[in-house]
Protein backbone atom coordinates (compact mmCIF):
# COMPACT_ATOMS: atom_id res chain seq x y z
CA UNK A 1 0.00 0.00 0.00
CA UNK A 2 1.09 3.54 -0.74
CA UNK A 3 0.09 5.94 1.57
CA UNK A 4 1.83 9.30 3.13
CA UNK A 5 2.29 11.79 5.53
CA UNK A 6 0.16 15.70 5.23
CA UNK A 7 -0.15 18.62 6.17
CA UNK A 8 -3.61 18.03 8.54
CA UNK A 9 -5.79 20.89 9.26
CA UNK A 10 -7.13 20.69 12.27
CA UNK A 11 -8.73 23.27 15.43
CA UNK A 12 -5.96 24.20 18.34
CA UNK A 13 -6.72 21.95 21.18
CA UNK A 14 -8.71 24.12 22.93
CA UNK A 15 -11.66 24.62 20.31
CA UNK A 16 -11.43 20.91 19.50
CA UNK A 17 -14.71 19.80 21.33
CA UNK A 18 -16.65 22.85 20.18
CA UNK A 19 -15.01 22.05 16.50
CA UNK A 20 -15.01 18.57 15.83
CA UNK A 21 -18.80 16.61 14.92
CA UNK A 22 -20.28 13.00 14.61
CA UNK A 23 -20.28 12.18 10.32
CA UNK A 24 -22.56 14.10 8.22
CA UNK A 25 -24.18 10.33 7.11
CA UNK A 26 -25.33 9.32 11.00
CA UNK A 27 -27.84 12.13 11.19
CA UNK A 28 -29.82 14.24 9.66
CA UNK A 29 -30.63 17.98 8.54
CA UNK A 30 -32.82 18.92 11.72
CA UNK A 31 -30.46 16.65 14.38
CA UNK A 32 -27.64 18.57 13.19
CA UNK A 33 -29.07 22.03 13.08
CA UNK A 34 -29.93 20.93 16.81
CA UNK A 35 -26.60 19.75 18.04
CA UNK A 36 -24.84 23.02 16.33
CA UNK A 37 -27.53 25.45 17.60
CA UNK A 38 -25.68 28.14 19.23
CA UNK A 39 -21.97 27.11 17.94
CA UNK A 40 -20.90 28.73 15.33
CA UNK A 41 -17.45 26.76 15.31
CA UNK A 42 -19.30 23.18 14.76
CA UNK A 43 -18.01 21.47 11.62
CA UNK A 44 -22.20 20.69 10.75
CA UNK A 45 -21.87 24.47 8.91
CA UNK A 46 -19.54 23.09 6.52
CA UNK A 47 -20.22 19.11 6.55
CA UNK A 48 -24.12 19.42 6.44
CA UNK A 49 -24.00 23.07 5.37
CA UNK A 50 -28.00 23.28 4.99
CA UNK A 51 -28.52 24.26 8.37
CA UNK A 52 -27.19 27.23 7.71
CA UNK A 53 -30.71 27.84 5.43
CA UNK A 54 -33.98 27.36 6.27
CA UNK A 55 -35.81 23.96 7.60
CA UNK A 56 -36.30 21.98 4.45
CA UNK A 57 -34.03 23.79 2.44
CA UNK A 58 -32.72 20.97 -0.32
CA UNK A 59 -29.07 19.83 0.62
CA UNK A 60 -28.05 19.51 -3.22
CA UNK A 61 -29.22 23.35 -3.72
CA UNK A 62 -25.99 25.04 -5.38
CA UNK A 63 -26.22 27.53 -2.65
CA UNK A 64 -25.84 24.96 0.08
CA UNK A 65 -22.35 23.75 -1.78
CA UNK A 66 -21.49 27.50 -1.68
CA UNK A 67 -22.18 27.81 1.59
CA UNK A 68 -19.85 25.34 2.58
CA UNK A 69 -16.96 27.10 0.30
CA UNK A 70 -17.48 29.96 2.51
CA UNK A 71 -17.74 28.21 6.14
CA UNK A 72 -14.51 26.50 5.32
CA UNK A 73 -13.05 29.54 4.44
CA UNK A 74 -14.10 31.35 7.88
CA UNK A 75 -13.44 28.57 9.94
CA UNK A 76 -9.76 29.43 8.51
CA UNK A 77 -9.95 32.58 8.69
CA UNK A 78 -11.17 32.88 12.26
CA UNK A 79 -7.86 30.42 13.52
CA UNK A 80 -10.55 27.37 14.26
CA UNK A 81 -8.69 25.59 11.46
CA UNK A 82 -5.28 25.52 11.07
CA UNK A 83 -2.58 23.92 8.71
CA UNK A 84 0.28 22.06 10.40
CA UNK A 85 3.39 23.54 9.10
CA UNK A 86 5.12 20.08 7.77
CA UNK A 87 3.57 16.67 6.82
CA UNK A 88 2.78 14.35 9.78
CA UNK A 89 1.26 10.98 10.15
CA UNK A 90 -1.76 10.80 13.22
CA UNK A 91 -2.75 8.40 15.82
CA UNK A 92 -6.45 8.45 16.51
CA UNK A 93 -7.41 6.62 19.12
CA UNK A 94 -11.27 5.48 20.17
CA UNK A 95 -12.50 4.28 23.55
CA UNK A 96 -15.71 2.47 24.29
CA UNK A 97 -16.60 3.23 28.09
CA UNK A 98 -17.25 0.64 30.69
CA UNK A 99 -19.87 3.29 31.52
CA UNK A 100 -21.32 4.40 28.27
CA UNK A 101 -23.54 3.12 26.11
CA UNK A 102 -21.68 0.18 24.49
CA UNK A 103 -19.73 -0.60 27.73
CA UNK A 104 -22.61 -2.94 29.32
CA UNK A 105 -19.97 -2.98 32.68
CA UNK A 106 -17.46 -4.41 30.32
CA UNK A 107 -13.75 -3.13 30.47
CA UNK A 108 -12.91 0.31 28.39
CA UNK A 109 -12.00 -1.34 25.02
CA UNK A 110 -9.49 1.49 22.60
CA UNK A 111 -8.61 0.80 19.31
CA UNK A 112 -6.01 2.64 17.71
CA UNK A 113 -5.99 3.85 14.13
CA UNK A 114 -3.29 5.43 12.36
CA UNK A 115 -4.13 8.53 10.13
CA UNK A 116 -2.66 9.15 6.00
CA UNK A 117 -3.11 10.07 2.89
CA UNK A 118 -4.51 6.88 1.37
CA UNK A 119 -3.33 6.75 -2.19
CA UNK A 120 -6.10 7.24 -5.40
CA UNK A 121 -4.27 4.14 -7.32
CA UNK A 122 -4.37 1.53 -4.86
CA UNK A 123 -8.76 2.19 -4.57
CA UNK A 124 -8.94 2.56 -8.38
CA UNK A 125 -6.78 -0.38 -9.02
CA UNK A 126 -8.26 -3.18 -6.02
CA UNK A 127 -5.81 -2.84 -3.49
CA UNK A 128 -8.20 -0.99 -0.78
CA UNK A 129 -11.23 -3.72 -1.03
CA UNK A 130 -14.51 -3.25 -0.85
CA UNK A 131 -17.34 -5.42 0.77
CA UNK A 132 -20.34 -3.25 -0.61
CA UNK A 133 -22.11 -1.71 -3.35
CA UNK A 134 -22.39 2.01 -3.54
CA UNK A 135 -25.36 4.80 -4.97
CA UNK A 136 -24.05 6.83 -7.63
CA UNK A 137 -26.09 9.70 -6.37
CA UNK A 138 -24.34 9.31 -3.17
CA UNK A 139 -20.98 9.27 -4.32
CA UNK A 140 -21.84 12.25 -7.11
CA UNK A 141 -23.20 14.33 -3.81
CA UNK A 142 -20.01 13.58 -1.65
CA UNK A 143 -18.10 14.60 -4.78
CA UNK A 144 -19.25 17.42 -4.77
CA UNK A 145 -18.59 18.27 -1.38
CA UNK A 146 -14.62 17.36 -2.32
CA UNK A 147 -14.52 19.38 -5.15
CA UNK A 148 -15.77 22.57 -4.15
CA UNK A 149 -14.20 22.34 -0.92
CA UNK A 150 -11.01 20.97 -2.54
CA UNK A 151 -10.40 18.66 0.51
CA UNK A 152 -11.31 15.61 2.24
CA UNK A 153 -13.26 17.04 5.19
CA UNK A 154 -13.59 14.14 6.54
CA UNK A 155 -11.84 10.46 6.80
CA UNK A 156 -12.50 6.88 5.50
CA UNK A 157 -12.16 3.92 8.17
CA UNK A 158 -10.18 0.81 6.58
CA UNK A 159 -8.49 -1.95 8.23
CA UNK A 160 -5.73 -4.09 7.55
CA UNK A 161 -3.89 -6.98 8.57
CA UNK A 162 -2.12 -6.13 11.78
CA UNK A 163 1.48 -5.89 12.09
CA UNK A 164 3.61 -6.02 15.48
CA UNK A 165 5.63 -3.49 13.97
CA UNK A 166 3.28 -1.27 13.61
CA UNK A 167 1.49 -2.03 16.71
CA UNK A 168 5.17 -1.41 18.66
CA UNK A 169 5.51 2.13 16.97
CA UNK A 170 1.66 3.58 18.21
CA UNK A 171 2.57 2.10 21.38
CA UNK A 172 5.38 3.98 21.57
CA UNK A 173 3.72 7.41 19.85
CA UNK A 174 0.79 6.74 22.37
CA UNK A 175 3.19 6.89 25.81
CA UNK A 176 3.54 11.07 25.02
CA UNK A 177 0.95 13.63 25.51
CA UNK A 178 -2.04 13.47 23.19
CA UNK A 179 -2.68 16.42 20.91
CA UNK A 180 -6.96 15.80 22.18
CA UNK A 181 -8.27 13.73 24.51
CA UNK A 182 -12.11 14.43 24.87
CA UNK A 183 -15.67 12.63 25.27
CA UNK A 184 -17.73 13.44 22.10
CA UNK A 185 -21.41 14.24 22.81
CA UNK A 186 -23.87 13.04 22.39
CA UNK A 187 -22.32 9.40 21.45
CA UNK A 188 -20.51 9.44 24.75
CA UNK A 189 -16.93 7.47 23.40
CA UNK A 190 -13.64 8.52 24.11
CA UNK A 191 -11.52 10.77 21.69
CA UNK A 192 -7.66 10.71 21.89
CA UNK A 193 -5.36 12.16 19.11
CA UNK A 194 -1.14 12.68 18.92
CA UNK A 195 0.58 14.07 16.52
CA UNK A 196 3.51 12.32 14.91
CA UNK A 197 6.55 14.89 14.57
CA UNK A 198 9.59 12.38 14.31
CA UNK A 199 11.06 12.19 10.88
CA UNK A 200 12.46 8.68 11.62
CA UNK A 201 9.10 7.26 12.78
CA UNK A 202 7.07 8.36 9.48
CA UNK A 203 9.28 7.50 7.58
CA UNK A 204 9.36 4.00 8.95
CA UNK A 205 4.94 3.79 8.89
CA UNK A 206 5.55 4.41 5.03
CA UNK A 207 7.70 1.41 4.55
CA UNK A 208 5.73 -0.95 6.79
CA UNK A 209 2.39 -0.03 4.81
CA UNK A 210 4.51 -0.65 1.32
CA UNK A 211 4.29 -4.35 2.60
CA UNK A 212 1.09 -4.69 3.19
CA UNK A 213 -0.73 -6.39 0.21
CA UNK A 214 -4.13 -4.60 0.90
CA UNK A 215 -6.38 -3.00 2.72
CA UNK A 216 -10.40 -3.14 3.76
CA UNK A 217 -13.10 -0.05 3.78
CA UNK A 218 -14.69 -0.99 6.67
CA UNK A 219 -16.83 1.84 6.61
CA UNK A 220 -17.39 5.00 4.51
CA UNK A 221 -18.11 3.26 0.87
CA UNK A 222 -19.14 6.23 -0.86
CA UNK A 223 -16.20 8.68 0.81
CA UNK A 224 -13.85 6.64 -0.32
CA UNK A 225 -15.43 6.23 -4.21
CA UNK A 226 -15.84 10.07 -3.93
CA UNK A 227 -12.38 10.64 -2.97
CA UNK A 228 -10.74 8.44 -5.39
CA UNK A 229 -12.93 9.58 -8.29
CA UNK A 230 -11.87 13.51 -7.87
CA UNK A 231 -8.30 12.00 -7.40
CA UNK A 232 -8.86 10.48 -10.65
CA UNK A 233 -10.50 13.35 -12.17
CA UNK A 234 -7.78 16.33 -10.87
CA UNK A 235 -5.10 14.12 -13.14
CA UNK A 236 -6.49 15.79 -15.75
CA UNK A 237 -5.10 18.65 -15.22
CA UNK A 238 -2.37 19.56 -16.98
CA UNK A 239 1.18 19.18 -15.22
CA UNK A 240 4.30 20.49 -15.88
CA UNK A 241 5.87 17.35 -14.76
CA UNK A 242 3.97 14.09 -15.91
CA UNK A 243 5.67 11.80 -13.57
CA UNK A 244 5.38 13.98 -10.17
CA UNK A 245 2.72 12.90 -7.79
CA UNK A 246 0.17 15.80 -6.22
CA UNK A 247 -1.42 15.99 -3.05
CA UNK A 248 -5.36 15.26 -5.32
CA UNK A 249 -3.79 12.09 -5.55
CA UNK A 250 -3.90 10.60 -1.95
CA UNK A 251 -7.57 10.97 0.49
CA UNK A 252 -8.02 10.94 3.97
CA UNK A 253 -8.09 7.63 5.80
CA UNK A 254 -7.92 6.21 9.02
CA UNK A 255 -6.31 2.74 9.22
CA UNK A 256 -6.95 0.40 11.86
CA UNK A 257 -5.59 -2.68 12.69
CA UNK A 258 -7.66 -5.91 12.02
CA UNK A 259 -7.92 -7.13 15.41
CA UNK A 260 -8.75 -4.31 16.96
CA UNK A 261 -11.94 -3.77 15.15
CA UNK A 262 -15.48 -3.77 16.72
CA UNK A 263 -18.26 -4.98 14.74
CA UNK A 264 -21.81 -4.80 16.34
CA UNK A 265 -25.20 -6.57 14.84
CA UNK A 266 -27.67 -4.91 12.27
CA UNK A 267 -30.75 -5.99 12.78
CA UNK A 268 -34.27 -6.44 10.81
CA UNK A 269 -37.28 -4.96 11.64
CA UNK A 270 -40.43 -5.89 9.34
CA UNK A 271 -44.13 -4.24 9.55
CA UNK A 272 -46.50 -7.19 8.69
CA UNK A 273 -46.39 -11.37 8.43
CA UNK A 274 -47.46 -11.72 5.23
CA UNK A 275 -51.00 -12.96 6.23
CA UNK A 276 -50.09 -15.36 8.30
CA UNK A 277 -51.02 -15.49 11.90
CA UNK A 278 -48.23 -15.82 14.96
CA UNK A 279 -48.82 -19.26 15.23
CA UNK A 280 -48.75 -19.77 11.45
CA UNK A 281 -45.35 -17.53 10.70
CA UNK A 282 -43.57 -19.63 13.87
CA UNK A 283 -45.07 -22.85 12.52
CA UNK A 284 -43.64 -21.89 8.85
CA UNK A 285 -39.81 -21.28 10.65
CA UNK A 286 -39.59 -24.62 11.60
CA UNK A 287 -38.93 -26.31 8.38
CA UNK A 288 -35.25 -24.51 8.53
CA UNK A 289 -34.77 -23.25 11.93
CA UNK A 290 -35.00 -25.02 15.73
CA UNK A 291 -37.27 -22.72 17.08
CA UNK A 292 -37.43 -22.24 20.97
CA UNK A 293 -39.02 -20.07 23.13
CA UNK A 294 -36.83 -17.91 25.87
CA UNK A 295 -38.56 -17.98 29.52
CA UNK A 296 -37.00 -15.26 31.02
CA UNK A 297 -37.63 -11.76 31.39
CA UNK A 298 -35.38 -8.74 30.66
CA UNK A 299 -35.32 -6.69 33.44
CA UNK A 300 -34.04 -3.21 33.51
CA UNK A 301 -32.96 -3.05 30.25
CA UNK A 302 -30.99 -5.78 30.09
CA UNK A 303 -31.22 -7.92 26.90
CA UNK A 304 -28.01 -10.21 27.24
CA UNK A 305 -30.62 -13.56 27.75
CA UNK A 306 -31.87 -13.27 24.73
CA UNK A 307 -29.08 -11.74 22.05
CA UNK A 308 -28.23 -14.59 19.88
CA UNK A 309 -24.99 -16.70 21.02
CA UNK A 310 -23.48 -17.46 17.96
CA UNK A 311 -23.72 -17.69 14.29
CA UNK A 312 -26.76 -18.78 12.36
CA UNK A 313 -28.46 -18.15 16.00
CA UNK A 314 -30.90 -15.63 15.52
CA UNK A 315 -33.05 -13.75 18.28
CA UNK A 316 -37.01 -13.14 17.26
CA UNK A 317 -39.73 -10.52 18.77
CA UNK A 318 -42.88 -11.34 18.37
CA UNK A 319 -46.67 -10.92 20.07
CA UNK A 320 -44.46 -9.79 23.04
CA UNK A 321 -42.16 -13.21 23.66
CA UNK A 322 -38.41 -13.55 22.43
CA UNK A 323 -37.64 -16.86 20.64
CA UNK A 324 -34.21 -18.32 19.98
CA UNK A 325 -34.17 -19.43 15.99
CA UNK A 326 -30.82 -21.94 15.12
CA UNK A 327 -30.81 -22.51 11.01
CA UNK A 328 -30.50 -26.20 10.93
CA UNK A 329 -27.75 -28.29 9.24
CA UNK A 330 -27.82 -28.24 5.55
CA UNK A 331 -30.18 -24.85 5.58
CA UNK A 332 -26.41 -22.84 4.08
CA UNK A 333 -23.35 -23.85 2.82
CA UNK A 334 -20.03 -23.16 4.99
CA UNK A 335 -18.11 -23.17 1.69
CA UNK A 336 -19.85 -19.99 0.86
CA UNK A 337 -18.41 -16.65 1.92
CA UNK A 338 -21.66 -14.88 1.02
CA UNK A 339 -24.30 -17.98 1.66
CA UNK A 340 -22.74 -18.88 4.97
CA UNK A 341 -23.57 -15.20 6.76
CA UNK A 342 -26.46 -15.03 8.51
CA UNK A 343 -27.82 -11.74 6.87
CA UNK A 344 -28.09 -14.22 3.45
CA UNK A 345 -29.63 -17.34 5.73
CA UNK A 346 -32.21 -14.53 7.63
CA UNK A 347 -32.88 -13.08 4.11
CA UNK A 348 -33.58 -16.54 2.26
CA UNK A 349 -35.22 -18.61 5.12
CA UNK A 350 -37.45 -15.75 6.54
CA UNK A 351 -37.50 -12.53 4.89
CA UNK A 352 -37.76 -13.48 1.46
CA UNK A 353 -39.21 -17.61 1.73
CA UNK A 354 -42.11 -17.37 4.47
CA UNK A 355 -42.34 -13.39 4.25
CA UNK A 356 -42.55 -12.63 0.36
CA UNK A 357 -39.37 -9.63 0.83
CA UNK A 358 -37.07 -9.88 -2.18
CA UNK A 359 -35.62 -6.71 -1.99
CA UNK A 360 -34.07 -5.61 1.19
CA UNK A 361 -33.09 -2.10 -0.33
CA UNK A 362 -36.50 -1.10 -1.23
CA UNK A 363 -39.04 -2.92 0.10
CA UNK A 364 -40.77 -0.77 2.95
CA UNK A 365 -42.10 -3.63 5.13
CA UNK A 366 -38.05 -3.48 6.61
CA UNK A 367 -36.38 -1.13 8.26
CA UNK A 368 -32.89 -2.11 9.60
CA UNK A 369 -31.60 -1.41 13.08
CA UNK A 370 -27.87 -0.60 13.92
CA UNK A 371 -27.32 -2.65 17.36
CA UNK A 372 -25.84 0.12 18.96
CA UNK A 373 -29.22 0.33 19.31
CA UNK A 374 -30.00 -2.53 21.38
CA UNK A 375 -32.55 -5.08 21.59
CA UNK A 376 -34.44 -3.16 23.70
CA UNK A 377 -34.94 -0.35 20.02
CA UNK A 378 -36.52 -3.45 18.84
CA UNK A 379 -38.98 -4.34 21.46
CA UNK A 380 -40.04 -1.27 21.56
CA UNK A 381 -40.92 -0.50 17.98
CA UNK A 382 -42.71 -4.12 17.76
CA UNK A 383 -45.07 -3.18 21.28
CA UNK A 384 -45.15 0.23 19.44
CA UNK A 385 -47.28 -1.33 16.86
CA UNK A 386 -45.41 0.05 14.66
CA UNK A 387 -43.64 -3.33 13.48
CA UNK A 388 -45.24 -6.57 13.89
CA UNK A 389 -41.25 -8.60 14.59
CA UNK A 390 -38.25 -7.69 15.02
CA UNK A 391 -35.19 -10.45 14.26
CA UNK A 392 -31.66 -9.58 15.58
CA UNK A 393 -28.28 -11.18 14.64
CA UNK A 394 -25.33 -12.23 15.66
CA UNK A 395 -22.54 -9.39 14.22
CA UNK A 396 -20.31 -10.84 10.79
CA UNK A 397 -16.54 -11.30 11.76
CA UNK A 398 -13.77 -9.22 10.45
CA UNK A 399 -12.48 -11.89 9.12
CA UNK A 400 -16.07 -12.68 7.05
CA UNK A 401 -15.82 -8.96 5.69
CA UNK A 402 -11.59 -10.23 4.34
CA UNK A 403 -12.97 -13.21 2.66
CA UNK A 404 -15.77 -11.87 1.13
CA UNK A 405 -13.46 -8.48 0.15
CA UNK A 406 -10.53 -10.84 -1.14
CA UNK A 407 -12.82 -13.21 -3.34
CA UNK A 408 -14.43 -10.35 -5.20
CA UNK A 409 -17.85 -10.87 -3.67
CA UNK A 410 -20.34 -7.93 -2.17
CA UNK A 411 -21.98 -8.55 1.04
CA UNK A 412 -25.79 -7.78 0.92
CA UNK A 413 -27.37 -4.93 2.24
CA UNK A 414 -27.04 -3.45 5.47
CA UNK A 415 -24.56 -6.58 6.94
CA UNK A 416 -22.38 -4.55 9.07
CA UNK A 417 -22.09 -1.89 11.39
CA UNK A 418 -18.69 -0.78 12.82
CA UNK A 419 -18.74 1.48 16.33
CA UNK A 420 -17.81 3.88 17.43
CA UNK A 421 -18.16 6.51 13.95
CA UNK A 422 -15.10 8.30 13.06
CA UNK A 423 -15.25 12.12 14.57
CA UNK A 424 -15.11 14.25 11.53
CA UNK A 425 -12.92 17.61 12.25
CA UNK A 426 -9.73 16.27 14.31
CA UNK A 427 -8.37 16.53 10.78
CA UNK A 428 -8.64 17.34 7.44
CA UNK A 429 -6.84 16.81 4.06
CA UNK A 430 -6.95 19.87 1.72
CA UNK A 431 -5.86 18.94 -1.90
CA UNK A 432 -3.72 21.78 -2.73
């Protein structure tokens, strides 16, 4: 892989909090305009720059684009951006809290990410793999956003497959004083940034990444087809030296190692049965799946009884009881990186076999839940009313998202969801 150091723009340390914002894809228009109300430094002006308009004002209108132009250019302006003076390579480090909303009383787990210029060729050519199709309209709206803003405002997330030697040289970045070190609201994880000055040391990430074969987008599909497609385009311009490499060619990526990675479930949510009664639909699962019933109940929000315990276990809701549903033996094939995940066995066995869904991207009977979530989002929108069951699942493996990525394959629809997000604004990548 070819990656390398840049010049990150990025707030001073005090104005980081007030600065720095979840990704413009985890909320929308109005949740922004409410988390920025009242800060005029929040990155929301220029990643979702519609707020800055009226409620309901289109985010594609060419003066929303503009407006971003001109936030970026304040934010400059004002000192809540500023350009590091040489090229540097970044540790970003995220914490899940033993007392926040993923920690469940579990140990703080960190996982530590190092931050480049990911290079155009290496996306355009296979090298960074992908494990999902993307919307062209999505990628020609983040486009956009790179082009008139001539910079990566905000990172990719890949993996790859950890090194010791790499591991060894964050651990030994990580020992100094970070450059941040905050809680981001409202998600409540754990933000901790350095800055890598030594000469020596980035030179040495730059050789250790020129061994490694490939890397994985494990989240932020359209970003990174975005980034590498203005890469791409900005070659067109003309040089004066053919051969020279510019700073359009590389995009803003965060790079974690494999094994540090933290997959959570996505689960299914679906507003009818079909016609067919409780007793019918449960009845109708038991042709492909050893259905049981869980006796407990889960008190004070605690769902851990009844989350399913392994793969091809899957956890129903339905008429207010929680079942346990394990896909029998030759239901899927183990051979098959895409037939043996349990989004393809829930999708073929239940979702499109007993409850006539074929299309899990635009049917509107389904609505998907990330699991950061929890079970409990699920009981609650099937005692709502509002759904009739919800079905959770057991999270893909790291490894599943490799193999499927390495033998050219595309998981289906909503199959994975990494946590914690990426904060957008502890640096940016300006093309120039």
């Amino acid at each position: 892989m070819k990656i390398k150091p840049f010049k990150g723009i990025r707030p001073p340390k005090e104005l980081v909090e007030q600065v720095s914002s979840r990704p413009y894809d985890v909320l929308n228009s109005e949740e922004a305009r409410e988390e920025a109300k009242g800060n005029a430094k929040s990155l929301y002006h220029i990643i979702k720059p519609e707020i800055n308009f009226a409620p309901g004002t289109d985010e594609h209108d060419p003066r929303v684009y503009d407006a971003a132009v001109e936030q970026f250019r304040l934010f400059k302006q004002n000192g809540w951006l500023v350009q590091d003076p040489t090229e540097k390579y970044y540790v970003y480090a995220q914490t899940i809290m033993a007392n926040g909303r993923m920690g469940n009383g579990e140990c703080d787990k960190t996982q530590y990410g190092l931050v480049v210029g990911a290079w155009v060729d290496d996306y355009l050519e296979g090298r960074i793999k992908k494990h999902e199709l993307t919307r062209r309209d999505k990628e020609e709206d983040r486009m956009k956003h790179v082009r008139v803003l001539n910079a990566n405002m905000e990172p990719v997330f890949f993996a790859y497959p950890h090194r010791d030697d790499l591991d060894a040289i964050v651990a030994e970045v990580t020992k100094g004083e970070p450059e941040y070190d905050f809680i981001g609201a409202p998600e409540g994880f754990r933000h901790t940034f350095w800055v890598i000055n030594d000469e020596k040391t980035i030179a040495r990430i730059t050789e250790i990444f020129a061994e490694i074969p490939a890397m994985y987008i494990a989240d932020g599909h359209h970003r990174s087809a975005a980034a590498a497609r203005v890469g791409a385009e900005l070659r067109n311009v003309q040089r004066d030296d053919v051969q020279c490499t510019k700073e359009s060619d590389f995009f803003l990526a965060v790079c974690f190692p494999d094994n540090q990675l933290n997959i959570i479930d996505y689960n299914r949510v679906v507003k009818d049965l079909n016609g067919l009664t409780e007793e019918e639909f449960l009845k109708a699962l038991e042709e492909d799946f050893d259905v049981q019933s869980y006796n407990v109940q889960c008190t004070k929000g605690d769902y851990s009884a009844v989350k399913p315990k392994a793969l091809h276990n899957f956890s129903l809701y339905l008429g207010g009881k929680w079942y346990s549903l394990t896909a029998k033996a030759g239901r899927y094939d183990d051979n098959d990186p895409i037939g043996v995940l349990d989004v393809t066995i829930s999708s073929n066995l239940i979702l499109d076999k007993i409850l006539g869904i074929k299309d899990l991207r635009s049917d509107k009977r389904i609505d998907f839940v990330g699991g950061i979530r929890g079970l409990g989002e699920l009981q609650r929108r099937v005692d709502s009313g509002e759904m009739k069951m919800a079905l959770a699942l057991y999270p893909v493996t790291m490894q599943q998202i490799i193999d499927i990525a390495d033998s050219g394959n595309i998981m289906p629809p909503k199959t994975t969801w990494f946590e914690p997000k990426l904060r957008s604004g502890l640096v940016i990548h300006e093309l120039n």
